[in-house]
C-alpha atoms as a PDB file:
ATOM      1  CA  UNK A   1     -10.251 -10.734  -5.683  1.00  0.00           C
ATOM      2  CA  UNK A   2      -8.386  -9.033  -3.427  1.00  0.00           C
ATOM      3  CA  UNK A   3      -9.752  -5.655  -1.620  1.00  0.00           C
ATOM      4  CA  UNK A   4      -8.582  -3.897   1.571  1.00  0.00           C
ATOM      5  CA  UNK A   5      -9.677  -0.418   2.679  1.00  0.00           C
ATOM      6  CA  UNK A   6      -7.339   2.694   2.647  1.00  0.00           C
ATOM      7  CA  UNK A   7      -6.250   3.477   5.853  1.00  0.00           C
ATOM      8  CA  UNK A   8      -6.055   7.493   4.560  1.00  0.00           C
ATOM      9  CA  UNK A   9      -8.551   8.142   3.394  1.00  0.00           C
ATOM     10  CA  UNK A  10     -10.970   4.540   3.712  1.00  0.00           C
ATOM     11  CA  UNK A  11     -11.475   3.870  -0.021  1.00  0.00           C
ATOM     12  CA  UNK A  12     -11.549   0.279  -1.034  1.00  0.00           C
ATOM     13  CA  UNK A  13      -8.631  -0.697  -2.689  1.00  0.00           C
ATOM     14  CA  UNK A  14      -9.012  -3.797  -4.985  1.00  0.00           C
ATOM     15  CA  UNK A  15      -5.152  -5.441  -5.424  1.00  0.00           C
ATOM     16  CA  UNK A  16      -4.089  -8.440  -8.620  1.00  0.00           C
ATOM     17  CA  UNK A  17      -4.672 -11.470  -7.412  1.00  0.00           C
ATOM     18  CA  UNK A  18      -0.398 -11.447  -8.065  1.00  0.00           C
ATOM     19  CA  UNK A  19       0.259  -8.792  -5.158  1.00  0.00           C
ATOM     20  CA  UNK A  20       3.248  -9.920  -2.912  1.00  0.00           C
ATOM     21  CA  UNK A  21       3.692  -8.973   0.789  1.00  0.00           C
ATOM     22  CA  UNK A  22       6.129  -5.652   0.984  1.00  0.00           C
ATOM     23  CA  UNK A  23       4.705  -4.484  -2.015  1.00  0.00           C
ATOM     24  CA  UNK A  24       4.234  -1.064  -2.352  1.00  0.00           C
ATOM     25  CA  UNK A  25       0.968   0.272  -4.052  1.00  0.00           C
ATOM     26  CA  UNK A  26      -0.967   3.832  -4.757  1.00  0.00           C
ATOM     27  CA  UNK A  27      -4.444   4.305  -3.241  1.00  0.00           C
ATOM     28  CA  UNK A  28      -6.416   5.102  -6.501  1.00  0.00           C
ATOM     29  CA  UNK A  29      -8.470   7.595  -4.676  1.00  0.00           C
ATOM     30  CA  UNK A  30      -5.786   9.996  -2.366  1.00  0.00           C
ATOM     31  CA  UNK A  31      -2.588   8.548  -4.451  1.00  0.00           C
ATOM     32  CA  UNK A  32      -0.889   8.100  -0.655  1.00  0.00           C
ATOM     33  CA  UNK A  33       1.776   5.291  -1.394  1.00  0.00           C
ATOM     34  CA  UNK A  34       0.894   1.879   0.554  1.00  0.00           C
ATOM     35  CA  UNK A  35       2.720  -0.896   1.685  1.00  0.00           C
ATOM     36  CA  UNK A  36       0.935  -4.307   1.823  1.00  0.00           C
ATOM     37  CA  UNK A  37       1.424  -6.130   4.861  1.00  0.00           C
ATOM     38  CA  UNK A  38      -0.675  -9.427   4.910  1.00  0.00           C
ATOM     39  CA  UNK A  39      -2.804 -10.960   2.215  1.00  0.00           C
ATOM     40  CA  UNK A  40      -4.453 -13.044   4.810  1.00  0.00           C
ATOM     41  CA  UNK A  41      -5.995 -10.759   5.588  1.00  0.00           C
ATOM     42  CA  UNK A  42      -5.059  -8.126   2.797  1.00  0.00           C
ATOM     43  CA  UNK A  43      -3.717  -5.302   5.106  1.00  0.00           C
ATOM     44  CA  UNK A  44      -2.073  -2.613   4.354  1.00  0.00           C
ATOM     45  CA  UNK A  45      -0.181   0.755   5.986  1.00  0.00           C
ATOM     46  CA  UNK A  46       1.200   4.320   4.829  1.00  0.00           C
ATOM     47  CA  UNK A  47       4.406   3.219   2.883  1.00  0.00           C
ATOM     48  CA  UNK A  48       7.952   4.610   4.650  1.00  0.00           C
ATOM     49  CA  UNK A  49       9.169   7.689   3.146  1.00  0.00           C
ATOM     50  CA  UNK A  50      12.595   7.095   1.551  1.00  0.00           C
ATOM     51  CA  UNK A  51      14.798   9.573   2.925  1.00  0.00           C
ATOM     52  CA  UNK A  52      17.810  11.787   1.150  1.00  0.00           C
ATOM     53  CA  UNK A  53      21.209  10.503   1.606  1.00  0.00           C
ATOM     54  CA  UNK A  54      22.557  13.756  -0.306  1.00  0.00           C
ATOM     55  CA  UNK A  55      25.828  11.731  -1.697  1.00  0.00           C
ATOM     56  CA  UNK A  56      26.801  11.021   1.894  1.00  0.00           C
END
């Protein structure tokens, strides 16, 4: 099993045995999006915000 801690809000996050680098994933506890980094070790950071391109 998987588990990392939050770097929000420091809850443990548990991820599927499945979970891919660049993933993107929701803490369970703050619901901040994260992206996952390394699985070895599991790390993760705050996911980038996808910005507006307003139809330009």
């Amino acid at each position: 099993m998987l588990t990392t801690i939050c770097p929000e809000c420091a809850a443990e996050i548990t991820l599927e045995e499945q979970t891919e680098i660049s993933e993107i994933i929701v803490c369970s506890d703050c619901g901040v999006d994260l992206e996952v980094t390394s699985l070895d070790p599991v790390t993760v950071q705050l996911a980038p915000m996808e910005q507006e391109d307003w139809g330009e």
